[in-house]
PDB file of N, CA and C in Angstrom:
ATOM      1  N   UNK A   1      -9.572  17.891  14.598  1.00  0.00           N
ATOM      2  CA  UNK A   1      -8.733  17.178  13.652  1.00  0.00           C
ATOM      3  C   UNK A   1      -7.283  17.574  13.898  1.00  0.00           C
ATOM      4  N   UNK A   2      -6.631  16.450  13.763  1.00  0.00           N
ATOM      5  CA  UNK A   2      -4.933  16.971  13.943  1.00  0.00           C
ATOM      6  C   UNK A   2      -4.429  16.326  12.972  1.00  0.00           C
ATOM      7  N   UNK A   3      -3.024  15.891  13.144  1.00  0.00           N
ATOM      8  CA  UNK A   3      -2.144  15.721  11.109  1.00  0.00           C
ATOM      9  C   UNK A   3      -2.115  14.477  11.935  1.00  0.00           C
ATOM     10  N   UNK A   4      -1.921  14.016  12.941  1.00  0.00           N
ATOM     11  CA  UNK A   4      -1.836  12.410  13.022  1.00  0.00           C
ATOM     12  C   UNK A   4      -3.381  11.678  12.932  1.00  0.00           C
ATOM     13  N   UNK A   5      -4.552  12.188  12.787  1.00  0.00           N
ATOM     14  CA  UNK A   5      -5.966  11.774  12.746  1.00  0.00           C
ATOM     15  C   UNK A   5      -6.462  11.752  11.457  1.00  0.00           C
ATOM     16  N   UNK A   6      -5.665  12.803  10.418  1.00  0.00           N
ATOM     17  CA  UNK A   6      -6.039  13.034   9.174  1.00  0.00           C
ATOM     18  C   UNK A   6      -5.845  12.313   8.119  1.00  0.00           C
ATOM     19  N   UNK A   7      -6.899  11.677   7.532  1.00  0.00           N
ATOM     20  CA  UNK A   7      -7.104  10.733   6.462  1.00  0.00           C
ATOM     21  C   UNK A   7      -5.973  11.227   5.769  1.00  0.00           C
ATOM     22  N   UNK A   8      -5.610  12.308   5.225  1.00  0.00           N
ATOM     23  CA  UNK A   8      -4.063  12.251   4.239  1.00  0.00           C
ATOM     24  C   UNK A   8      -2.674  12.069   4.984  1.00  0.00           C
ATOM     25  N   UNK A   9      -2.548  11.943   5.959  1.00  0.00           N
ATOM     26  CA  UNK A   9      -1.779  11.321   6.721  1.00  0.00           C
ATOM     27  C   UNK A   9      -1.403   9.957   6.733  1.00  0.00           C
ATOM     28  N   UNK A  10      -3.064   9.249   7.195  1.00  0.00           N
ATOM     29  CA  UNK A  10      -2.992   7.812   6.882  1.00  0.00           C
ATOM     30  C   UNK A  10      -2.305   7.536   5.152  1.00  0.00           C
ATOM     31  N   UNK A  11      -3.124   8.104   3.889  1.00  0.00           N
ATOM     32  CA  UNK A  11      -2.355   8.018   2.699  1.00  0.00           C
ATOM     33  C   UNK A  11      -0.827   8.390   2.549  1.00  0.00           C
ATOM     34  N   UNK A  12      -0.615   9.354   3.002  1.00  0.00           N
ATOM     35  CA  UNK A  12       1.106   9.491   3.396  1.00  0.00           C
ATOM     36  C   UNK A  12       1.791   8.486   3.258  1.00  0.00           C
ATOM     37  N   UNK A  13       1.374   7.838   4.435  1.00  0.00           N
ATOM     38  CA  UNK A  13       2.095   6.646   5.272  1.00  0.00           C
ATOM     39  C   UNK A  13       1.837   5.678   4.558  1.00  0.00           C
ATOM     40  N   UNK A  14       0.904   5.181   4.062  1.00  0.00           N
ATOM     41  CA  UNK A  14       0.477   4.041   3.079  1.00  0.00           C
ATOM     42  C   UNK A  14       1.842   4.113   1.910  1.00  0.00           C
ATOM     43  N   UNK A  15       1.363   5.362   1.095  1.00  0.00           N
ATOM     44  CA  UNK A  15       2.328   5.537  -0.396  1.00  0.00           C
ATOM     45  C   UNK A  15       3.765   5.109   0.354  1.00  0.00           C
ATOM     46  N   UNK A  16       4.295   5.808   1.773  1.00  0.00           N
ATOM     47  CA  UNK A  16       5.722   5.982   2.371  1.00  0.00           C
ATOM     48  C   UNK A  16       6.019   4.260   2.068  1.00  0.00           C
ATOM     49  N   UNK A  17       5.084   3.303   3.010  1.00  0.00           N
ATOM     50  CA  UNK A  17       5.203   1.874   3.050  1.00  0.00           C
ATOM     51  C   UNK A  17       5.196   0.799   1.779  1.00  0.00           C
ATOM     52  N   UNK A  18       4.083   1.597   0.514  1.00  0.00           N
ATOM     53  CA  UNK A  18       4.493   0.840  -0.682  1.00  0.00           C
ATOM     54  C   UNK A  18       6.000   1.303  -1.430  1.00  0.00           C
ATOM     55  N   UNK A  19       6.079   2.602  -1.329  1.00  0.00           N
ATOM     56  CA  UNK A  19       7.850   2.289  -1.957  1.00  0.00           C
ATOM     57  C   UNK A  19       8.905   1.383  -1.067  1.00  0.00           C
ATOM     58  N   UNK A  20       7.971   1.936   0.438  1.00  0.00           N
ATOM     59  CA  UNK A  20       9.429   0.554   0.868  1.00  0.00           C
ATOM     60  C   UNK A  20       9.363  -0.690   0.371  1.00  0.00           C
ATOM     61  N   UNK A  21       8.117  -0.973   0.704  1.00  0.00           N
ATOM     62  CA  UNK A  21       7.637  -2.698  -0.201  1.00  0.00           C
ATOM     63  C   UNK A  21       8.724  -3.085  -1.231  1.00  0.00           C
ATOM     64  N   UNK A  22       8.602  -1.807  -2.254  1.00  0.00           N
ATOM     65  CA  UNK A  22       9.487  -1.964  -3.233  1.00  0.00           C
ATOM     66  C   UNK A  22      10.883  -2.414  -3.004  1.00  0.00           C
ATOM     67  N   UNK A  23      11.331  -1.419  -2.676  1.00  0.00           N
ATOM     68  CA  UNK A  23      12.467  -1.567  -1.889  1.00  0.00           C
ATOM     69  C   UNK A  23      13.393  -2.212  -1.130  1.00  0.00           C
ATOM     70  N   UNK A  24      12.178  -2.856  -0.378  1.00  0.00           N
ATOM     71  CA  UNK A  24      12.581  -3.897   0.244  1.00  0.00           C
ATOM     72  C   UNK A  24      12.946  -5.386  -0.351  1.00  0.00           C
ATOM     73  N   UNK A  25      11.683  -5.474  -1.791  1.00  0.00           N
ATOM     74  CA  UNK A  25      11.648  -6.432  -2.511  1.00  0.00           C
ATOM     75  C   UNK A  25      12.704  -6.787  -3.177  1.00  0.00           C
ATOM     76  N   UNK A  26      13.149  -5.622  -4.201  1.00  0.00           N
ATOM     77  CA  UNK A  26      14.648  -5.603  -5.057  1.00  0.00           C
ATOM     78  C   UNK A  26      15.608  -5.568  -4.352  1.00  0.00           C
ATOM     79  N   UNK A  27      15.719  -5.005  -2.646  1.00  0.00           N
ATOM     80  CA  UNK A  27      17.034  -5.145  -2.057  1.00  0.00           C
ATOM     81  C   UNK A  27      17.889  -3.986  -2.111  1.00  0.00           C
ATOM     82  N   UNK A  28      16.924  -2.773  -1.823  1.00  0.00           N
ATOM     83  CA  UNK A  28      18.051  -1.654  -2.548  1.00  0.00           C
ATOM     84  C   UNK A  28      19.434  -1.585  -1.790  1.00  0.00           C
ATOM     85  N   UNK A  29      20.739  -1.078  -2.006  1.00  0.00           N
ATOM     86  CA  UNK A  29      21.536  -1.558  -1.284  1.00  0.00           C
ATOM     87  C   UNK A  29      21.397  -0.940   0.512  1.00  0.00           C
ATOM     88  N   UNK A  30      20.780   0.439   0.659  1.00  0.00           N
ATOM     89  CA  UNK A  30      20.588   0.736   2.033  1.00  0.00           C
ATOM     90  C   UNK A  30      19.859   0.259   2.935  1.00  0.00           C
ATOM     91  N   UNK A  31      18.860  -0.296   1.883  1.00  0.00           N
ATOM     92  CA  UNK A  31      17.861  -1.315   2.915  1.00  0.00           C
ATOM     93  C   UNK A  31      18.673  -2.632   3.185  1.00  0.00           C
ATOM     94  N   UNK A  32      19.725  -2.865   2.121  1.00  0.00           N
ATOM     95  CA  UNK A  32      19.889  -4.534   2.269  1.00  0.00           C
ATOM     96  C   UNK A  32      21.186  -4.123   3.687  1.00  0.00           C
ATOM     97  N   UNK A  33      21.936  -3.239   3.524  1.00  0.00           N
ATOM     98  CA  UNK A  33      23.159  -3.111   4.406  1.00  0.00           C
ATOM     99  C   UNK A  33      22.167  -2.868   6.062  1.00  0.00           C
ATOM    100  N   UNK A  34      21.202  -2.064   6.052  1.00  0.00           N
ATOM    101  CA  UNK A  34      20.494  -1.912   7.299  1.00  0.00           C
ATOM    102  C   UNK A  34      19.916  -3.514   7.897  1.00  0.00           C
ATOM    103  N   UNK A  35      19.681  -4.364   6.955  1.00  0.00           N
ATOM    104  CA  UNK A  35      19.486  -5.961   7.232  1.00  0.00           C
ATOM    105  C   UNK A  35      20.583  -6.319   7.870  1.00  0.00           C
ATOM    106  N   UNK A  36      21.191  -6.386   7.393  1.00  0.00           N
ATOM    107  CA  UNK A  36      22.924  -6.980   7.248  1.00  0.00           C
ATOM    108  C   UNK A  36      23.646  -6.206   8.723  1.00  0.00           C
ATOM    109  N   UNK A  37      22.775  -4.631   8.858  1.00  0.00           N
ATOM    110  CA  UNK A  37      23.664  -4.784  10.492  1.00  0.00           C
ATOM    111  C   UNK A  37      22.735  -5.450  11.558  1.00  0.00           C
ATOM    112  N   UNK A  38      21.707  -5.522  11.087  1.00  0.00           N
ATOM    113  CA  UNK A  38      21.019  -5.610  12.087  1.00  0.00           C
ATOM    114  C   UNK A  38      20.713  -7.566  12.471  1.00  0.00           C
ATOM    115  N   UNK A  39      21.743  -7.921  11.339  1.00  0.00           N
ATOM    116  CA  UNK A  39      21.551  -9.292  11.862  1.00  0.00           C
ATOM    117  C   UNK A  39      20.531 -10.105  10.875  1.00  0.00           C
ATOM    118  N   UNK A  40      19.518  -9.623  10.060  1.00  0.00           N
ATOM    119  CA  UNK A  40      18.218 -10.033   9.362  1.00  0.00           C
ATOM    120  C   UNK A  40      18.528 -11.409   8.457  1.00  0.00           C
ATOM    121  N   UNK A  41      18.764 -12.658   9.263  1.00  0.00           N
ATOM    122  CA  UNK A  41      18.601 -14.008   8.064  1.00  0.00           C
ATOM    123  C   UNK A  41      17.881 -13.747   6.685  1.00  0.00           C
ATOM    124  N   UNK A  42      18.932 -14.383   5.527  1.00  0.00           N
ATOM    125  CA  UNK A  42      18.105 -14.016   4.375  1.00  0.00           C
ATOM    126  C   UNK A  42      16.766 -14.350   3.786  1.00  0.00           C
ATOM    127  N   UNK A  43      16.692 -15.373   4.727  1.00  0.00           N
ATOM    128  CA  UNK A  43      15.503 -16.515   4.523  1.00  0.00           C
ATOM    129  C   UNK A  43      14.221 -16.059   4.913  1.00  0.00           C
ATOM    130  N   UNK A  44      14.383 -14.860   6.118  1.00  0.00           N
ATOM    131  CA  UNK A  44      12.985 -13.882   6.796  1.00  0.00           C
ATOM    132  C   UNK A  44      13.084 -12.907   5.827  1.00  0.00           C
ATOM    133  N   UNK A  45      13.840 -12.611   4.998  1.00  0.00           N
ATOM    134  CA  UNK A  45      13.766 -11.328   4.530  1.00  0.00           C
ATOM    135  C   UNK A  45      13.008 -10.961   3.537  1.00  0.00           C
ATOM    136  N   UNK A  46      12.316 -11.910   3.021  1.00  0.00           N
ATOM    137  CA  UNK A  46      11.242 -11.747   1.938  1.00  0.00           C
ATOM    138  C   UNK A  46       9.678 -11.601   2.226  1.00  0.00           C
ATOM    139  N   UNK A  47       9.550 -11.479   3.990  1.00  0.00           N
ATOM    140  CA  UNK A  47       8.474 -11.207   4.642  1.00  0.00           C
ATOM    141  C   UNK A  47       8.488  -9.674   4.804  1.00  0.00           C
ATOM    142  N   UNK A  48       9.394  -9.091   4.498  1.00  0.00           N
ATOM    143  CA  UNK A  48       9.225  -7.533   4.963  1.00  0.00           C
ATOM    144  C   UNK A  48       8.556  -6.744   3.629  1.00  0.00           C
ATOM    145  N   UNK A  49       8.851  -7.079   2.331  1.00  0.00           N
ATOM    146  CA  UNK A  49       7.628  -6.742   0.907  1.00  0.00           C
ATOM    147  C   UNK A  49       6.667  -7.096   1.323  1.00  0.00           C
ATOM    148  N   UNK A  50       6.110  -8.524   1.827  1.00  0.00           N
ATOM    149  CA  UNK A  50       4.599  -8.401   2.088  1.00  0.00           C
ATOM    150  C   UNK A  50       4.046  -7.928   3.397  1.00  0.00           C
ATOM    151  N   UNK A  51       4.858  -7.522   4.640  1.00  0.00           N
ATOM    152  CA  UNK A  51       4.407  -6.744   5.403  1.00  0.00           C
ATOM    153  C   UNK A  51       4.120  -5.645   5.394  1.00  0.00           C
ATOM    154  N   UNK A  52       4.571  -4.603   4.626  1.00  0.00           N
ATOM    155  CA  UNK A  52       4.940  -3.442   4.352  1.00  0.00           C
ATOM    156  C   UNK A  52       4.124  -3.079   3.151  1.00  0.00           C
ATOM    157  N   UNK A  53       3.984  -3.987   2.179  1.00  0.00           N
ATOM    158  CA  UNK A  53       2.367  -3.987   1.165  1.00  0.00           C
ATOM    159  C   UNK A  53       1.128  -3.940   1.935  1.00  0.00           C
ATOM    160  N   UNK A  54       1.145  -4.964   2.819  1.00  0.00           N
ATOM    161  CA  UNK A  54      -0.185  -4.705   3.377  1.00  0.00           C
ATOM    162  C   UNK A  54      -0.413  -3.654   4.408  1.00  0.00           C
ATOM    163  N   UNK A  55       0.573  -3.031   4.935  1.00  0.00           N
ATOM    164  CA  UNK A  55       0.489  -2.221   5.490  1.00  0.00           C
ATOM    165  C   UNK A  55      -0.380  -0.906   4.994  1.00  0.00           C
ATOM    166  N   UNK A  56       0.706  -0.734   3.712  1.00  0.00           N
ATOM    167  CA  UNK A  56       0.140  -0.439   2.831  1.00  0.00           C
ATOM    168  C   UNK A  56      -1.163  -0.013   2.081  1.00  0.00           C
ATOM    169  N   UNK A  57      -2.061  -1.402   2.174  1.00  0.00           N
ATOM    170  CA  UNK A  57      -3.458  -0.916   1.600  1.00  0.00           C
ATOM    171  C   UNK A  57      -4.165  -1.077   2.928  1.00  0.00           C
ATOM    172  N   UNK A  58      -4.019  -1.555   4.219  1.00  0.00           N
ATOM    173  CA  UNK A  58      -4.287  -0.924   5.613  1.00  0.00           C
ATOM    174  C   UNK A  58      -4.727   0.396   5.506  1.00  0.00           C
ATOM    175  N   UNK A  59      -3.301   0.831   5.683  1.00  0.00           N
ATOM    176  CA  UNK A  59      -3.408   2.232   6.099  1.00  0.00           C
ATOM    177  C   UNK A  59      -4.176   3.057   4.787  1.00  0.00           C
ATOM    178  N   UNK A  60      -4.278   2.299   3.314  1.00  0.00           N
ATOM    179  CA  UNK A  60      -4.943   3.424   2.306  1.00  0.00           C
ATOM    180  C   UNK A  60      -6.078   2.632   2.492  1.00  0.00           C
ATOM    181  N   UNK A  61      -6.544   2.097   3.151  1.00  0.00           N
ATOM    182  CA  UNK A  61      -8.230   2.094   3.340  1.00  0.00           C
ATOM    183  C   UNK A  61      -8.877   2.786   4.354  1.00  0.00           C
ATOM    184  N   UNK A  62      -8.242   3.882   4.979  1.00  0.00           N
ATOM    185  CA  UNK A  62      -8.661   4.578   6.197  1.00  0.00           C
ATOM    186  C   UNK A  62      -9.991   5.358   5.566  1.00  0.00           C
ATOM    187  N   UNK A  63     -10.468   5.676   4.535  1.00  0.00           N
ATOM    188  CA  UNK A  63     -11.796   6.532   4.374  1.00  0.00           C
ATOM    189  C   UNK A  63     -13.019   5.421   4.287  1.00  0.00           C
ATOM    190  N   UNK A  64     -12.660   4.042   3.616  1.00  0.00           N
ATOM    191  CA  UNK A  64     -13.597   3.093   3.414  1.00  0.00           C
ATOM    192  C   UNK A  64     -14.005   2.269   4.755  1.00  0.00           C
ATOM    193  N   UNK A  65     -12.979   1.925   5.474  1.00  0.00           N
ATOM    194  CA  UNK A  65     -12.501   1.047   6.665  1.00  0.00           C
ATOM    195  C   UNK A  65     -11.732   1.507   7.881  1.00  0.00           C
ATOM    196  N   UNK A  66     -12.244   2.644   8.441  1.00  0.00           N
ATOM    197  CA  UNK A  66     -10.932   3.097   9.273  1.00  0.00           C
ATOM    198  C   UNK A  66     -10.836   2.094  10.420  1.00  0.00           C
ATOM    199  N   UNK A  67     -11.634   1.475  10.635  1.00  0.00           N
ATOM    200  CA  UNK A  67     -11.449   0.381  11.688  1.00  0.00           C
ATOM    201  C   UNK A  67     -10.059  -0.311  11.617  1.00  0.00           C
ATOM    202  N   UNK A  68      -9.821  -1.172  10.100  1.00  0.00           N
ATOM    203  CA  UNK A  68      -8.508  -1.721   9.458  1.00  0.00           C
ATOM    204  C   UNK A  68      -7.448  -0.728   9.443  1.00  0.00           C
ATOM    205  N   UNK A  69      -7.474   0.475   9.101  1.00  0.00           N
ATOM    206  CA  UNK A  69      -6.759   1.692   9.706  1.00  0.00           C
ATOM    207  C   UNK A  69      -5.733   1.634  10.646  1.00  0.00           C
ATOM    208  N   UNK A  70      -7.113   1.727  11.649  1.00  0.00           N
ATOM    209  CA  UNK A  70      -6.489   1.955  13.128  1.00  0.00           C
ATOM    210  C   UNK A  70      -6.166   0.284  13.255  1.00  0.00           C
ATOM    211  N   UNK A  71      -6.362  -0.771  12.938  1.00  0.00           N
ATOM    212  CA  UNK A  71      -5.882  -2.261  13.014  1.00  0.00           C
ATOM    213  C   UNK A  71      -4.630  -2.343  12.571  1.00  0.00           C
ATOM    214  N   UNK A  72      -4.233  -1.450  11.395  1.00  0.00           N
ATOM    215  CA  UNK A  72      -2.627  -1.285  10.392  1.00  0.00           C
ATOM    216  C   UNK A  72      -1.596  -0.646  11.687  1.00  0.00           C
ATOM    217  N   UNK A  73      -2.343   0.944  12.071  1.00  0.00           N
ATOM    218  CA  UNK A  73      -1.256   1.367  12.806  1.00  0.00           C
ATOM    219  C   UNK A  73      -1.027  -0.036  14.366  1.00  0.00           C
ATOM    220  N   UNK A  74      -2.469  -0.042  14.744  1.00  0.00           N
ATOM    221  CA  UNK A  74      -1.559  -1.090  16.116  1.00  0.00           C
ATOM    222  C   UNK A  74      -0.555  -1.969  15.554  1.00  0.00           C
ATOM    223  N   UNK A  75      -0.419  -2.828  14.221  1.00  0.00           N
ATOM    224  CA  UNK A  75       0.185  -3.614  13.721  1.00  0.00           C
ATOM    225  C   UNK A  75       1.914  -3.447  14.181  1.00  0.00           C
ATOM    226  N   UNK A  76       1.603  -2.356  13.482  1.00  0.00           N
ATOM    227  CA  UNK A  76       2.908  -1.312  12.590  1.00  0.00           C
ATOM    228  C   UNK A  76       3.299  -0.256  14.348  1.00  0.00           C
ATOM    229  N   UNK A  77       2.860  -0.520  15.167  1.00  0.00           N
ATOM    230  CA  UNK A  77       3.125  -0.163  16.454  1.00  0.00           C
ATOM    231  C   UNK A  77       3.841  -1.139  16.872  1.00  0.00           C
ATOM    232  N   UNK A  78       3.606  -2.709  16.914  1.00  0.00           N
ATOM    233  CA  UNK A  78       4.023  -3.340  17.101  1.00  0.00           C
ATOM    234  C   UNK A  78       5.555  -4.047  16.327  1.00  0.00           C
ATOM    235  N   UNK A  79       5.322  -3.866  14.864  1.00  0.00           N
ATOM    236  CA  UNK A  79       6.314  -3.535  14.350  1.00  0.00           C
ATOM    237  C   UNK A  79       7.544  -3.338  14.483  1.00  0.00           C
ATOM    238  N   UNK A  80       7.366  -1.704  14.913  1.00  0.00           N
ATOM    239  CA  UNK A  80       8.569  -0.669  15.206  1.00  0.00           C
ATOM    240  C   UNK A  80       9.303  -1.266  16.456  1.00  0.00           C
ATOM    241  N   UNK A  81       7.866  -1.201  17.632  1.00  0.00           N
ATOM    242  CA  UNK A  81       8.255  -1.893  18.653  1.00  0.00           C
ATOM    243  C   UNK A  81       9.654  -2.862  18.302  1.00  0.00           C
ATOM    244  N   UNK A  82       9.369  -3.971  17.794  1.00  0.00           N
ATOM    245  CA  UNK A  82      10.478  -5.095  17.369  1.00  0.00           C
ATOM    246  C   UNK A  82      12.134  -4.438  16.587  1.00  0.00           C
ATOM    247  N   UNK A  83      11.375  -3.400  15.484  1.00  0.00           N
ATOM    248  CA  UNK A  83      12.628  -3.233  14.955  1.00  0.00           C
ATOM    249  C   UNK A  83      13.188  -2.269  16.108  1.00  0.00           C
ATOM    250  N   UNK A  84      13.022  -1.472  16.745  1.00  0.00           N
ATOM    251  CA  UNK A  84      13.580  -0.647  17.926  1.00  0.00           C
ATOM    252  C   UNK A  84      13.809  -1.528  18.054  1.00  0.00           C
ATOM    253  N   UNK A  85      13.842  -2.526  18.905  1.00  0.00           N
ATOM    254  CA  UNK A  85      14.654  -3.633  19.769  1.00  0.00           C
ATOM    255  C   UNK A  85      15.572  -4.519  18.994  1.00  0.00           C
ATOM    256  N   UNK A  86      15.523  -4.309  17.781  1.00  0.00           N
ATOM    257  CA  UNK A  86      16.523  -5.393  17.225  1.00  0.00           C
ATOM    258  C   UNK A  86      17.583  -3.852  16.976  1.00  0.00           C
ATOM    259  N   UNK A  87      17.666  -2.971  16.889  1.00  0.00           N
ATOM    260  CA  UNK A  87      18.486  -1.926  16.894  1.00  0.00           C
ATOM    261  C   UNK A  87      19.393  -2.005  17.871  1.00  0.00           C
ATOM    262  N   UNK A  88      18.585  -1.873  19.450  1.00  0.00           N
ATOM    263  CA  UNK A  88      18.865  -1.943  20.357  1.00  0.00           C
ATOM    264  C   UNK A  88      20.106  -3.483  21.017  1.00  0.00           C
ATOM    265  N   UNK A  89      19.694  -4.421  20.609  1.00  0.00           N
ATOM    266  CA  UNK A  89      19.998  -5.684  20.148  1.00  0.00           C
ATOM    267  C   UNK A  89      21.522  -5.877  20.031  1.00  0.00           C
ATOM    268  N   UNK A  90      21.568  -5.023  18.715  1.00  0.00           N
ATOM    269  CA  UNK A  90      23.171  -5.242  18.039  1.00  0.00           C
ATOM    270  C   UNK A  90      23.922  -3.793  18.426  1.00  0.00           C
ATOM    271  N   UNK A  91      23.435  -2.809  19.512  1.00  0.00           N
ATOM    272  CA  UNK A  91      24.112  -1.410  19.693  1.00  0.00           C
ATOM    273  C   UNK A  91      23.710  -0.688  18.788  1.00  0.00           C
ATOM    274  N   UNK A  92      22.974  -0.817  17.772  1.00  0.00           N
ATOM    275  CA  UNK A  92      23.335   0.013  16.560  1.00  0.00           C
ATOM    276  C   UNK A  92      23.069   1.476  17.297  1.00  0.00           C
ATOM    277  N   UNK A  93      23.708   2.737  16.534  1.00  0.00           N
ATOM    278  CA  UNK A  93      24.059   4.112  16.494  1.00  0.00           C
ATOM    279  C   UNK A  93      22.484   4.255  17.098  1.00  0.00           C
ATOM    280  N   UNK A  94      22.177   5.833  17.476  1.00  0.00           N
ATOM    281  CA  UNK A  94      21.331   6.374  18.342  1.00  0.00           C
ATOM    282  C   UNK A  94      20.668   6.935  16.898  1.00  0.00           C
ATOM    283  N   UNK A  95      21.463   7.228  16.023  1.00  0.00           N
ATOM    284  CA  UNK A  95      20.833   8.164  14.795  1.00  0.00           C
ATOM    285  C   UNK A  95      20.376   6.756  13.623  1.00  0.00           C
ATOM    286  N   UNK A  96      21.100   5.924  13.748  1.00  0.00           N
ATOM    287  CA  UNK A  96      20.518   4.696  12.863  1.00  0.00           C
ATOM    288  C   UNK A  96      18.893   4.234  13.588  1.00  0.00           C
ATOM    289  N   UNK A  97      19.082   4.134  15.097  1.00  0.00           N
ATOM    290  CA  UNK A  97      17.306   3.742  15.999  1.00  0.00           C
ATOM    291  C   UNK A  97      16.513   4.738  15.508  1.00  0.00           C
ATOM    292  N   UNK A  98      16.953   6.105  15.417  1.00  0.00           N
ATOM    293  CA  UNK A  98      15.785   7.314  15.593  1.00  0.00           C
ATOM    294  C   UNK A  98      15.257   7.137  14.604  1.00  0.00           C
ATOM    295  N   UNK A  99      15.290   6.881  13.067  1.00  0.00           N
ATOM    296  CA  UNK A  99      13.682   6.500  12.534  1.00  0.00           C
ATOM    297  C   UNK A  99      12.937   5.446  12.993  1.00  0.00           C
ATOM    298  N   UNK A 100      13.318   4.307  13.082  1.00  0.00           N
ATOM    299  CA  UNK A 100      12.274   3.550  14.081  1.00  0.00           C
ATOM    300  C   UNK A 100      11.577   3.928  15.017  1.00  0.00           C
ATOM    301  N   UNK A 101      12.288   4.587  16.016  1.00  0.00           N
ATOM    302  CA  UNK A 101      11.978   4.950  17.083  1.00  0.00           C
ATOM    303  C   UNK A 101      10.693   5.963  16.591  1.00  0.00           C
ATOM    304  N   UNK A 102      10.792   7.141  16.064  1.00  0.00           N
ATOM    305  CA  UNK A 102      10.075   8.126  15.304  1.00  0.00           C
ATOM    306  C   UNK A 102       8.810   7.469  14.653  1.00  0.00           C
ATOM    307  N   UNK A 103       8.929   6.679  14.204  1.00  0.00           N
ATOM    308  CA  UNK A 103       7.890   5.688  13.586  1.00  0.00           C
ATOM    309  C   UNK A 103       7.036   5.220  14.590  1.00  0.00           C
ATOM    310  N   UNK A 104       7.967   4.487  15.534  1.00  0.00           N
ATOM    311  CA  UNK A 104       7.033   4.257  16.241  1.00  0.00           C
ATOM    312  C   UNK A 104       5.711   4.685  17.314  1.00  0.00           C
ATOM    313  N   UNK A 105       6.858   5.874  17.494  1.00  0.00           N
ATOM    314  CA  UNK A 105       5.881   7.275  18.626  1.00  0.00           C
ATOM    315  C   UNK A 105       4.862   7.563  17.396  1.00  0.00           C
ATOM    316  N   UNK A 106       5.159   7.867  15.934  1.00  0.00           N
ATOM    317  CA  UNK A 106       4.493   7.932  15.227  1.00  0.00           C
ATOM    318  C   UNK A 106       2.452   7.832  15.473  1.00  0.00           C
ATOM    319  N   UNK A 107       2.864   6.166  14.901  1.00  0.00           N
ATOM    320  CA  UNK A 107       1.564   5.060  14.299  1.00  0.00           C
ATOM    321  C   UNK A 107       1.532   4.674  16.005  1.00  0.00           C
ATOM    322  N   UNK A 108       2.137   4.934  17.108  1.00  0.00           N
ATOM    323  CA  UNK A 108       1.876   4.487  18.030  1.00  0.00           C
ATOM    324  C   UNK A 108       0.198   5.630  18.733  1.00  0.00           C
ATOM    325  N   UNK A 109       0.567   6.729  18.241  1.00  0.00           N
ATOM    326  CA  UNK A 109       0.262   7.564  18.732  1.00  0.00           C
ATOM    327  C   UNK A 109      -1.571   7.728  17.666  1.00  0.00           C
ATOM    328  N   UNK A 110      -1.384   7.532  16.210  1.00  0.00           N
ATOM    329  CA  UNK A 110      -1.808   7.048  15.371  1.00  0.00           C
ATOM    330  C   UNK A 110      -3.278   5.803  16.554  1.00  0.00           C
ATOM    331  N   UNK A 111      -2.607   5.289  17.037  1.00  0.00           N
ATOM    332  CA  UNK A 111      -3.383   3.754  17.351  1.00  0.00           C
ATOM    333  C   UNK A 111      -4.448   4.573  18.139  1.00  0.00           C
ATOM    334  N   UNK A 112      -3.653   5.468  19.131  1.00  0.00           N
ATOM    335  CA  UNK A 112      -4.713   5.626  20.670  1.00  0.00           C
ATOM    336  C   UNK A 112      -5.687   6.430  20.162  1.00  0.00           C
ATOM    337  N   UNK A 113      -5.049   7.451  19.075  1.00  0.00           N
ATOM    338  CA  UNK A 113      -6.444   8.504  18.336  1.00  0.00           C
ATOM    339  C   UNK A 113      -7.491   8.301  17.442  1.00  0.00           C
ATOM    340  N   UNK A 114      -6.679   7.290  16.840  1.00  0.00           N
ATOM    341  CA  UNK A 114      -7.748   6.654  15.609  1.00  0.00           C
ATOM    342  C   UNK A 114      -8.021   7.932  14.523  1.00  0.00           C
ATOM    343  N   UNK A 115      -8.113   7.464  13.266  1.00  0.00           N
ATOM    344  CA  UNK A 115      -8.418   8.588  12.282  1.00  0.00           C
ATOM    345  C   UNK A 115      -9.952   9.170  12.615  1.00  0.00           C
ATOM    346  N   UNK A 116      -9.622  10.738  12.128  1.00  0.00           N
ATOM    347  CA  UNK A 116     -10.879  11.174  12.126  1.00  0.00           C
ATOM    348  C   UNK A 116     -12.165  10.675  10.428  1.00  0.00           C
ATOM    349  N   UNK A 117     -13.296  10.672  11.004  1.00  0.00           N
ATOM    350  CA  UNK A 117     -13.728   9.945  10.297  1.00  0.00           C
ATOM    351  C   UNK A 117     -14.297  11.333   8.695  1.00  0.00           C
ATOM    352  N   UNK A 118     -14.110  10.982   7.691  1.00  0.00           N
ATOM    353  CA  UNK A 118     -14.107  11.469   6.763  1.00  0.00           C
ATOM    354  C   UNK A 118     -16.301  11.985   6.546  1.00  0.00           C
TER     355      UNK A 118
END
């Protein structure tokens, strides 16, 4: 067992993704200015609450379903993938990419191990 295989890990990351949900939903102003450099039409922007919800109960079904689990992180691999590149995209700062980036080595890493099974 390691901390990226471990069912409270997967919950971690779940709870981490429903406050963004939130977050994302109301527009807090750091999430909305991180849109805003990165270019994000306002009109896509109401897809990132329900991506990030379902991510969400994805990743908190890892003891019932780890199959959907490990289906959340490839998702959310793919994801990051994109937002890294839309970082990349507009120049943004090396320290503005590195949580994406981090995320992504993350749930990337997440995908190839798969949770250990409870």
């Amino acid at each position: 067992m390691s901390v990226l295989t471990s069912p409270k890990t997967y919950v971690g990351l779940a709870a981490f993704h429903a406050v963004d949900a939130v977050g994302c939903a109301v527009q807090i102003a750091p999430i909305k200015k991180i849109l805003d450099d990165l270019g994000i039409p306002e009109e896509i922007r109401p897809v990132f609450p329900v991506v990030k919800a379902a991510a969400a109960v994805g990743l908190a079904s890892v003891t019932r379903f780890p199959a959907l689990a490990r289906l959340t992180t490839a998702m959310l691999t793919l994801y990051f993938i994109l937002a890294v590149g839309a970082h990349i995209r507009v120049r943004d700062k090396v320290v503005n990419t590195l949580p994406a980036a981090l995320f992504l080595a993350t749930v990337a890493v997440m995908t190839a191990k798969g949770p250990d099974r409870a």
